[in-house]
Protein backbone atom coordinates (compact mmCIF):
# COMPACT_ATOMS: atom_id res chain seq x y z
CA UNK A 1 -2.90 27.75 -90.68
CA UNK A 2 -4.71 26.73 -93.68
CA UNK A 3 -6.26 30.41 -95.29
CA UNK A 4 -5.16 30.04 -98.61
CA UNK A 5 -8.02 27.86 -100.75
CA UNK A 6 -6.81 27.48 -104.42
CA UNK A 7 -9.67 25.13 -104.94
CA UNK A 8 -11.83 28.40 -105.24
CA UNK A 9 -10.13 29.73 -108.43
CA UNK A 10 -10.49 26.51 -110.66
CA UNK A 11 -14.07 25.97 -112.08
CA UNK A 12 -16.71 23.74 -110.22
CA UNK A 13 -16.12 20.66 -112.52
CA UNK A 14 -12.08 19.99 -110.89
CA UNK A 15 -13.98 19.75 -107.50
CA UNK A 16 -15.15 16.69 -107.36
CA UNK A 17 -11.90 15.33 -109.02
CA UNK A 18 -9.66 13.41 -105.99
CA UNK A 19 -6.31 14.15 -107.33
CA UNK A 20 -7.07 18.04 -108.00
CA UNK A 21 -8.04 18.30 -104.16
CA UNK A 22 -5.17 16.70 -103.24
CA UNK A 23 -2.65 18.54 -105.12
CA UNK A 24 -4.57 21.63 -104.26
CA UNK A 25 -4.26 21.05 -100.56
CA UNK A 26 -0.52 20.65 -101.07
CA UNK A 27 -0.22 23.95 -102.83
CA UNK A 28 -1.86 25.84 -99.99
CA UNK A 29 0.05 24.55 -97.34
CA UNK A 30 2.88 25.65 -99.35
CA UNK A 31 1.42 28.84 -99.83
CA UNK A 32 0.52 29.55 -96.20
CA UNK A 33 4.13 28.63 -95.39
CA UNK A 34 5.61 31.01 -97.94
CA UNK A 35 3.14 33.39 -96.68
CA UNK A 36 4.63 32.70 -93.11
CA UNK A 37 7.59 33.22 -94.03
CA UNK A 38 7.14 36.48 -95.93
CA UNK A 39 5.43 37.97 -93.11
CA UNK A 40 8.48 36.93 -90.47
CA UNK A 41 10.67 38.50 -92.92
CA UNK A 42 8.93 41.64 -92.95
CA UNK A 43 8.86 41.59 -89.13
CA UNK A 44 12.66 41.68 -89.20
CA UNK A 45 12.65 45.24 -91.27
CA UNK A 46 11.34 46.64 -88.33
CA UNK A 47 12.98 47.49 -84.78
CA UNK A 48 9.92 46.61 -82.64
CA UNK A 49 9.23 43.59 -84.20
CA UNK A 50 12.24 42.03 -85.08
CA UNK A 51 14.19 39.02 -83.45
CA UNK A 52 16.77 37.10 -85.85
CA UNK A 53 17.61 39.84 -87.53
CA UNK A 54 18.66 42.23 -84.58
CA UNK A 55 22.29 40.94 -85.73
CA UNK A 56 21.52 43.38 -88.48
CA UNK A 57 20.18 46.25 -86.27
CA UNK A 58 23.32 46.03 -83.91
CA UNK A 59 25.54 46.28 -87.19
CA UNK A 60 24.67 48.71 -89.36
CA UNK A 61 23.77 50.85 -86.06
CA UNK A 62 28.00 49.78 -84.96
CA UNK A 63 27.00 48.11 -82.06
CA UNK A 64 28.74 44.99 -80.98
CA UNK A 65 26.75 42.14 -81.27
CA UNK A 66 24.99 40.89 -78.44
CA UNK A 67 25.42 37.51 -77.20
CA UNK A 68 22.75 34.96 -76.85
CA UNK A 69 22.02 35.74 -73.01
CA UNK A 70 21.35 39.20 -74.09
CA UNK A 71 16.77 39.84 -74.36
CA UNK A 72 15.77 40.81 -77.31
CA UNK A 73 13.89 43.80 -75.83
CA UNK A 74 17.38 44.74 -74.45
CA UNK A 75 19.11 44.60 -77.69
CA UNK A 76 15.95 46.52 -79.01
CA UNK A 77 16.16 49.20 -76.51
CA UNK A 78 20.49 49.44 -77.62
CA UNK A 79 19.87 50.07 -81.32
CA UNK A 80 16.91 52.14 -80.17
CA UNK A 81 19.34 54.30 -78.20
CA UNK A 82 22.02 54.26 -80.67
CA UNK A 83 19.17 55.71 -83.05
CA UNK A 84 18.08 58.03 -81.04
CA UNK A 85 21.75 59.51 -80.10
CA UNK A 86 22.57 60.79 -83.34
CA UNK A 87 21.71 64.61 -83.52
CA UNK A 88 22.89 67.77 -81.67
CA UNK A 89 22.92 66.85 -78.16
CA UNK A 90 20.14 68.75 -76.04
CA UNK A 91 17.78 67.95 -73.09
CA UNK A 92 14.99 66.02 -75.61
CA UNK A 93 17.86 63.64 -77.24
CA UNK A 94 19.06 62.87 -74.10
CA UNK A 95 15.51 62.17 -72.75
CA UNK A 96 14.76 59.96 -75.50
CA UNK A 97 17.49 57.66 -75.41
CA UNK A 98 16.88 57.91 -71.86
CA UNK A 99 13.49 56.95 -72.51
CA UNK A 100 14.33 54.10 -74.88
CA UNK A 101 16.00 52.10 -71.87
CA UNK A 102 13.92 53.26 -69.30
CA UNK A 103 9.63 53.09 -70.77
CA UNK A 104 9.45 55.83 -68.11
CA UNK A 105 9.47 59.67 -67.47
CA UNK A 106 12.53 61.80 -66.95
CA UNK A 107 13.74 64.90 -66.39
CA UNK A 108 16.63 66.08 -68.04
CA UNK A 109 18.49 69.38 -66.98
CA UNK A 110 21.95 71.32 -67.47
CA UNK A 111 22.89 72.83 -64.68
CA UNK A 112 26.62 74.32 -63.98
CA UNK A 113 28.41 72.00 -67.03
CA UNK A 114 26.26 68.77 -65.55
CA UNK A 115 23.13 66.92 -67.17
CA UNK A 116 21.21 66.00 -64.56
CA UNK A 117 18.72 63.03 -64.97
CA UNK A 118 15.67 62.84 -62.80
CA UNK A 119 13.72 59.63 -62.91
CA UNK A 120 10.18 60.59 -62.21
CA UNK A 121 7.96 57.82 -62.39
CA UNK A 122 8.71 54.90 -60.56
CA UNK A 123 10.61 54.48 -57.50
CA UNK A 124 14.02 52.57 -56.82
CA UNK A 125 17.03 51.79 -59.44
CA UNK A 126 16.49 50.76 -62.62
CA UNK A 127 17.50 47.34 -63.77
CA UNK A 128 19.41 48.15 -66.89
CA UNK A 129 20.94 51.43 -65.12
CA UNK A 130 24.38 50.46 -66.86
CA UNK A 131 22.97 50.19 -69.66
CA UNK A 132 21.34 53.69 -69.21
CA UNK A 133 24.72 54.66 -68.02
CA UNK A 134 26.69 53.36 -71.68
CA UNK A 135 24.62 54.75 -74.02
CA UNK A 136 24.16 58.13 -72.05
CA UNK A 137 28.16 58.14 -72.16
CA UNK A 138 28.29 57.42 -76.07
CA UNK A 139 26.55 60.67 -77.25
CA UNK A 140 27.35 63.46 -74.15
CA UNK A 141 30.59 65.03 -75.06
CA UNK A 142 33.50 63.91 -72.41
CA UNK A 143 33.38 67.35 -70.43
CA UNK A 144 29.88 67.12 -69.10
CA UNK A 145 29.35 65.79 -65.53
CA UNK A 146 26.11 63.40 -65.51
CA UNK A 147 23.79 63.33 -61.88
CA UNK A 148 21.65 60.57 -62.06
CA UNK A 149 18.68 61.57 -59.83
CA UNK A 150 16.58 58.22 -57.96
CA UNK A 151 13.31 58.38 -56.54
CA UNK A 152 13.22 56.32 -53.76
CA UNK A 153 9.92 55.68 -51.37
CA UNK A 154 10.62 58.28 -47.93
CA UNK A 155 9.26 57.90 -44.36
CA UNK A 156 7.02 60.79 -45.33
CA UNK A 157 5.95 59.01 -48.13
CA UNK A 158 4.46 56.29 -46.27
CA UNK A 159 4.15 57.69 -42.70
CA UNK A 160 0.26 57.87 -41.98
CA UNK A 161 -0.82 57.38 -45.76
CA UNK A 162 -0.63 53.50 -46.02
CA UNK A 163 -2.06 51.01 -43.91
CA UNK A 164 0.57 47.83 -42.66
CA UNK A 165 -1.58 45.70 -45.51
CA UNK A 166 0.00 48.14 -47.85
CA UNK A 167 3.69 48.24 -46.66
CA UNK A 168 3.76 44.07 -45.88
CA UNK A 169 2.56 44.09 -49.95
CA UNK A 170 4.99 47.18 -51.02
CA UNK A 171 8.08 45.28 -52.50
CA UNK A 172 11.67 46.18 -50.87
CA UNK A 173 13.33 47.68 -53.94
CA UNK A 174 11.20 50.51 -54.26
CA UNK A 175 12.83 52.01 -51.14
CA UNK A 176 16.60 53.41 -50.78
CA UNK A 177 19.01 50.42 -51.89
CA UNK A 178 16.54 48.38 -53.90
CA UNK A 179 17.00 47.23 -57.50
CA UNK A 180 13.48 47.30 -59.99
């Protein structure tokens, strides 16, 4: 840890003085430890970055805080979507709290009073699909019908374009029924 040198700012003649170098390497551990801490401070004024102070995030964003089984990425990924939800609600808002959950493409559609959801690039259910679910419900107005569109791997898909190498390594949850 030991980048901070104070020994370099006095003049040559304290150098060769015992009790100078020893106080001196005191002070810069202390200073690399106040620098440590400075810099894990600043980490918790941002979203991506933070971890002890995500209690903050989930309050001033009115979230409930999360208990300690929660990830941090998935209390990231709530006060992302909470951030993301405030606005007029359109196609792009809905995408990008969408997105926040997800790290994936979708589709997002209105189609006769229902927002559909297409989830484009992967295959099978996501993980945190109730979580999607939650924050989807907290910023669509209570009228709207919500689809929730799940690409799953087909018989066509596979049917003469993979070899039995490729389906004995192709994990179960990408087809119909499985969980990512």
């Amino acid at each position: 840890m030991n980048n901070t040198n104070l020994m370099e700012y006095l003049p040559d003649f304290y150098s060769g003085i015992k009790e100078f170098q020893l106080i001196m390497d005191i002070e810069d551990n202390n200073f690399d430890k106040l620098q440590s801490h400075i810099k894990g401070l600043h980490n918790q004024l941002f979203l991506d970055t933070a971890t002890t102070g995500l209690d903050k995030w989930e309050k001033d964003t009115g979230i409930k805080i999360s208990s300690s089984n929660t990830s941090d990425e998935d209390r990231r990924s709530r006060v992302r979507s909470k951030i993301r939800g405030i606005g007029k609600i359109d196609e792009q808002l809905i995408k990008e709290v969408v997105d926040s959950w997800t790290n994936g493409d979708v589709e997002v559609t209105f189609k006769e009073g229902k927002i559909n959801i297409k989830f484009v690039s992967f295959y099978g259910i996501p993980s945190n699909i109730e979580d999607v679910k939650e924050a989807i419900k907290q910023i669509i107005p209570a009228h709207l019908g919500i689809n929730y569109d799940i690409k799953y791997l087909l018989v066509k898909d596979i049917h003469n374009k993979r070899t039995i190498t490729e389906l004995e390594n192709t994990k179960l949850n990408l087809f119909e029924g499985g969980v990512i």
